[in-house]
C-alpha atoms as a PDB file:
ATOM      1  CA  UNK A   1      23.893  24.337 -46.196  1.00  0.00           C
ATOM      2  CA  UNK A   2      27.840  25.500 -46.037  1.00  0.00           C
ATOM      3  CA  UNK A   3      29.563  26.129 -49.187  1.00  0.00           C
ATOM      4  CA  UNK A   4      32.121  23.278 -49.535  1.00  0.00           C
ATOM      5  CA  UNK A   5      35.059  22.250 -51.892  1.00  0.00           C
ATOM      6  CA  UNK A   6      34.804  18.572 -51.971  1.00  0.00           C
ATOM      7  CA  UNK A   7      32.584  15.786 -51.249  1.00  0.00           C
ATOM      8  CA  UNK A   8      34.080  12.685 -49.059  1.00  0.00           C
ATOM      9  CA  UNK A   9      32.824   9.225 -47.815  1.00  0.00           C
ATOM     10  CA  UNK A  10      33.628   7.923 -44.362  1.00  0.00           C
ATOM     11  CA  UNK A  11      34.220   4.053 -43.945  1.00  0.00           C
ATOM     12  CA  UNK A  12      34.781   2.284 -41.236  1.00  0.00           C
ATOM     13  CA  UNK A  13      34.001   5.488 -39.717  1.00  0.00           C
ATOM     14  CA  UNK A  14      33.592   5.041 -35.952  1.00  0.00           C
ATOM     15  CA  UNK A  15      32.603   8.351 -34.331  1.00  0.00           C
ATOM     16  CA  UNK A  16      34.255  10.461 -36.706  1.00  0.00           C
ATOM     17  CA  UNK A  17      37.854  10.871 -36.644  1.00  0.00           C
ATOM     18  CA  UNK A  18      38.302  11.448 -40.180  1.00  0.00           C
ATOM     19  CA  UNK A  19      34.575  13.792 -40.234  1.00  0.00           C
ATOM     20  CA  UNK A  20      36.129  16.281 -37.549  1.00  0.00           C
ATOM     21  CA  UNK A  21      39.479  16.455 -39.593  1.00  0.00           C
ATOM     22  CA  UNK A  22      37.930  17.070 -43.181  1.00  0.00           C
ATOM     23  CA  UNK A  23      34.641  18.785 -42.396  1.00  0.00           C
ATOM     24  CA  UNK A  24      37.174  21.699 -41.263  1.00  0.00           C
ATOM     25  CA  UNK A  25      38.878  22.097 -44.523  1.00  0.00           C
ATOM     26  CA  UNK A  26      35.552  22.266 -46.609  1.00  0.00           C
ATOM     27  CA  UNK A  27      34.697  18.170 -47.186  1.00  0.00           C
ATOM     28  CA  UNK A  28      31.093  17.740 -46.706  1.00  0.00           C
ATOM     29  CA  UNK A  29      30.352  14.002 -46.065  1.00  0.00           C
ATOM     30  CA  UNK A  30      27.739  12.222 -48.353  1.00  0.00           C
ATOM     31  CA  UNK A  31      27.778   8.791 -47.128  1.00  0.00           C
ATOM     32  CA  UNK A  32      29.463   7.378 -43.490  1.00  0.00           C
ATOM     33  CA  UNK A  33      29.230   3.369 -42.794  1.00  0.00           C
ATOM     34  CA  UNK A  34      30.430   1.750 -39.646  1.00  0.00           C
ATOM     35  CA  UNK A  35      28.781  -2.146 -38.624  1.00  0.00           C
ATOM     36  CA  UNK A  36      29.414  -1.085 -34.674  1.00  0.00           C
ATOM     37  CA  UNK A  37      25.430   0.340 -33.770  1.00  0.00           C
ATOM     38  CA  UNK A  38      26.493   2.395 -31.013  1.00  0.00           C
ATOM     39  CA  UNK A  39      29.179   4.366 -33.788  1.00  0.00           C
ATOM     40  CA  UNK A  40      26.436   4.801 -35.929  1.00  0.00           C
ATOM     41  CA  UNK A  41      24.558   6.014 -33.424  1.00  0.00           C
ATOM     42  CA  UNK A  42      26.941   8.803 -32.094  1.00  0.00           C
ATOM     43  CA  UNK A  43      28.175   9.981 -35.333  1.00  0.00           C
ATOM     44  CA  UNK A  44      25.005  10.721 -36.724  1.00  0.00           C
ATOM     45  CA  UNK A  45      23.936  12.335 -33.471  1.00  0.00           C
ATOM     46  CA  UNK A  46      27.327  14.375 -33.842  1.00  0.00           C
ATOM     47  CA  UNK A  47      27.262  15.142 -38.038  1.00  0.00           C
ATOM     48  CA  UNK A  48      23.692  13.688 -39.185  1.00  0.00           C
ATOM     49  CA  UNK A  49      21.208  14.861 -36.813  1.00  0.00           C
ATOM     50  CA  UNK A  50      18.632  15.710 -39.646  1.00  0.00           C
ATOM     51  CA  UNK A  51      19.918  12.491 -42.129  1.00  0.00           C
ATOM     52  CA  UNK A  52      21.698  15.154 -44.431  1.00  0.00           C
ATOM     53  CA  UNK A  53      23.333  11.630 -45.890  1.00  0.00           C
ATOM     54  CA  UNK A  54      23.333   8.325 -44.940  1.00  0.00           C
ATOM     55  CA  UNK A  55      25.156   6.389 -42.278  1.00  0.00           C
ATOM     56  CA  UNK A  56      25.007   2.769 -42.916  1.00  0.00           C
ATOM     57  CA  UNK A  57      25.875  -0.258 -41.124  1.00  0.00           C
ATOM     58  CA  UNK A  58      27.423  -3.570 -43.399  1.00  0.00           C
ATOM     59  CA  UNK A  59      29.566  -2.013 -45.687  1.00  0.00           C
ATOM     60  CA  UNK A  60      28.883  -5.309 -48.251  1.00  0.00           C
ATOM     61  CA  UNK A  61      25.254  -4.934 -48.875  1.00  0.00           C
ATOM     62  CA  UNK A  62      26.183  -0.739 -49.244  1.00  0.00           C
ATOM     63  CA  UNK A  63      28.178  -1.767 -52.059  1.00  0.00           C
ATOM     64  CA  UNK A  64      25.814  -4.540 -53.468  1.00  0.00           C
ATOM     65  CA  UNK A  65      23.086  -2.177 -53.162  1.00  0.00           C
ATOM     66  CA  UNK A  66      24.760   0.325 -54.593  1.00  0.00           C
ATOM     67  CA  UNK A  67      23.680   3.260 -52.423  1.00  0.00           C
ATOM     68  CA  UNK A  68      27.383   5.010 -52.217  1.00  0.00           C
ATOM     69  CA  UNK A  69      26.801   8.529 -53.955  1.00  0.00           C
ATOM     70  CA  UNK A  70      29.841  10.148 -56.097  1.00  0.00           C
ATOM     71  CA  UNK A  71      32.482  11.811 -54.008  1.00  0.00           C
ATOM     72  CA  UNK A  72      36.164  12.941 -54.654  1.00  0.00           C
ATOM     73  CA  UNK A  73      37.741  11.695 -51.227  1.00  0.00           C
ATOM     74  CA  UNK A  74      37.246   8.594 -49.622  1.00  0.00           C
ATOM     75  CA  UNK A  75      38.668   7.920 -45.731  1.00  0.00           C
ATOM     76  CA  UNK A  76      38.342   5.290 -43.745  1.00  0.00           C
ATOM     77  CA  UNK A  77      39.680   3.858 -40.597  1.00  0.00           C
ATOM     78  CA  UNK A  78      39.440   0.303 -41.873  1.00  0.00           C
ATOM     79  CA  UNK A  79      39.064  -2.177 -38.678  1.00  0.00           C
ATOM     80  CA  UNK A  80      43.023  -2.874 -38.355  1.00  0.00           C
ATOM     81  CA  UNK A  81      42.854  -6.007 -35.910  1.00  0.00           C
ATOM     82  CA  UNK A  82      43.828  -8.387 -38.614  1.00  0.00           C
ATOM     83  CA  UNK A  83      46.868  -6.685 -39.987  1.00  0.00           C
ATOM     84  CA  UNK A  84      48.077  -4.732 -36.290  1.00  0.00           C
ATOM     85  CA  UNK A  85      50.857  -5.632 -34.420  1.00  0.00           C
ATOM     86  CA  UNK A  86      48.580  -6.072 -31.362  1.00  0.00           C
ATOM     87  CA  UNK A  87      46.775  -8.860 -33.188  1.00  0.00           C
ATOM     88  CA  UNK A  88      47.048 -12.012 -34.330  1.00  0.00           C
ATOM     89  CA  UNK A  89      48.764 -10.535 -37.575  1.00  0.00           C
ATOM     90  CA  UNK A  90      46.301 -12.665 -40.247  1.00  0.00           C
ATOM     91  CA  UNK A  91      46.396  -9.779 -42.603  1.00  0.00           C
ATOM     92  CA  UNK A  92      43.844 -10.261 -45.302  1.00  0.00           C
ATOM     93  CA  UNK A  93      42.994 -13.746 -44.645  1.00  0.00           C
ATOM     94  CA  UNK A  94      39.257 -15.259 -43.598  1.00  0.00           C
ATOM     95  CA  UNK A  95      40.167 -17.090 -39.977  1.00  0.00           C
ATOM     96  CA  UNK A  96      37.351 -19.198 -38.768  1.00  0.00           C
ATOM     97  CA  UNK A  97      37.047 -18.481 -34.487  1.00  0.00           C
ATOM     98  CA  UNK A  98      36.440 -21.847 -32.443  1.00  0.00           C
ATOM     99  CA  UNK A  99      33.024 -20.769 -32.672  1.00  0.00           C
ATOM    100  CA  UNK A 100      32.481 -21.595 -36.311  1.00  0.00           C
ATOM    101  CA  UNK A 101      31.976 -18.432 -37.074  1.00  0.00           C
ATOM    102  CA  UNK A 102      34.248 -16.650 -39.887  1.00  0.00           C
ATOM    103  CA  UNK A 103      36.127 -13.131 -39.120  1.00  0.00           C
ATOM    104  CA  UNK A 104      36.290 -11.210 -42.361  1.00  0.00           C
ATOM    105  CA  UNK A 105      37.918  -7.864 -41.327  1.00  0.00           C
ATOM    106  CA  UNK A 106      40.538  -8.304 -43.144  1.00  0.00           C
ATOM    107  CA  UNK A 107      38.581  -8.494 -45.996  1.00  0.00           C
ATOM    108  CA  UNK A 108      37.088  -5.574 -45.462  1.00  0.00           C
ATOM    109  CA  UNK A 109      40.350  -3.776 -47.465  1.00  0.00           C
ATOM    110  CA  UNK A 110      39.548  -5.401 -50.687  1.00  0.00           C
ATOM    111  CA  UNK A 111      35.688  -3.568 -50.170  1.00  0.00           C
ATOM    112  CA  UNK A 112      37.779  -0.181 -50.254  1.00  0.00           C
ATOM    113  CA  UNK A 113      38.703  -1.389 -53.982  1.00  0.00           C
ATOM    114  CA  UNK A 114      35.495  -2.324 -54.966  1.00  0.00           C
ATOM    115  CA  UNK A 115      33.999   1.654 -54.105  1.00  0.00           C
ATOM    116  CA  UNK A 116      37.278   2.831 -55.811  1.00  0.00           C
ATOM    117  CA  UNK A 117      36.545   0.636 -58.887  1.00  0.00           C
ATOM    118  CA  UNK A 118      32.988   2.015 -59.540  1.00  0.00           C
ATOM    119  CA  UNK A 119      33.835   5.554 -58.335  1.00  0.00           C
ATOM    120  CA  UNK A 120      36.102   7.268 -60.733  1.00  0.00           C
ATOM    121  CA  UNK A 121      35.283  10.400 -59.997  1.00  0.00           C
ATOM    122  CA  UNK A 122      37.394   9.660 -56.682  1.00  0.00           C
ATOM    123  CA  UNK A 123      40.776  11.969 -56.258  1.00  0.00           C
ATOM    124  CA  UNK A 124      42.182  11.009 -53.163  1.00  0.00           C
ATOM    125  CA  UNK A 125      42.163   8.012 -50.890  1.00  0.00           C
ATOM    126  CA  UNK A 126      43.040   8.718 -47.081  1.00  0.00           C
ATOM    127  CA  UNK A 127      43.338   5.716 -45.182  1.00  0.00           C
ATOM    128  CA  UNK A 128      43.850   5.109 -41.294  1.00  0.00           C
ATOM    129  CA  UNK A 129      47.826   4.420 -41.387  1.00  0.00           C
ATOM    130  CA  UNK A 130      47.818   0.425 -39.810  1.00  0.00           C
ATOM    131  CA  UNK A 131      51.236  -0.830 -38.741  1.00  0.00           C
ATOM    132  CA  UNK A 132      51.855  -4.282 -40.579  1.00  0.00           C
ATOM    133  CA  UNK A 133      49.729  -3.597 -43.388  1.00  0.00           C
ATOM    134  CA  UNK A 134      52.304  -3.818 -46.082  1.00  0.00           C
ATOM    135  CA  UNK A 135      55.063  -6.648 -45.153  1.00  0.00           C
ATOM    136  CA  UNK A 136      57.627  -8.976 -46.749  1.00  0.00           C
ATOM    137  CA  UNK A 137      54.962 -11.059 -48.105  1.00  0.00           C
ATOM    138  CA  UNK A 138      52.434  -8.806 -49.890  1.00  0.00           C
END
């Protein structure tokens, strides 16, 4: 294994945006989540082939399980359709489709608190910079 200076988690991690950017500068990745199979699927093909860590899929039963190892970066590309200009703007709220069903992505920020509340040893947070996040209101 590669001699590396810090230890990072990748949420929300997609194919690995945020893996190519810190694996350079000496991050070695010790847990990746993404709910999107096909991600998964590519990123570990592309960082994972041989399961050095795990890449999960629901983020939620990650954290209930509590499977997240100690690291001292977390990054994550958290899914922005909720707060982004090109969406419907709900922010954090819980919107219920015409379906029934209930889309929690917007949630999905307060889950990032949660990791960073039982993982002191965390240094730096590096999040995927979402237009509209921060507003007037919040």
């Amino acid at each position: 294994m590669k001699p590396y200076n810090f230890k990072f988690i990748d949420l929300f991690c997609g194919i690995g945006g945020f893996h190519q950017a810190l694996s350079p500068l000496g991050g070695r990745c010790v847990f990746a989540s993404d709910i999107n199979e096909q991600c998964r699927e590519v990123y570990k093909k592309n960082f994972a082939p041989n399961d050095e860590f795990v890449v999960y899929g629901d983020i939620n039963k990650a954290i209930k399980e509590g499977i997240i190892p100690e690291f001292d970066v977390l990054c994550g590309g958290f899914p922005c359709q909720t707060f982004s200009k090109a969406g419907n703007q709900n922010g954090f709220e819980i919107v219920e489709k015409e379906n029934g069903e209930k889309d929690e992505r917007g949630q999905l920020f307060y889950r990032i608190i949660d990791i960073l509340k039982e993982h002191p040893e965390c240094n730096y947070v590096v999040l995927e910079n979402v237009r509209n996040l921060a507003d007037k209101k919040e």
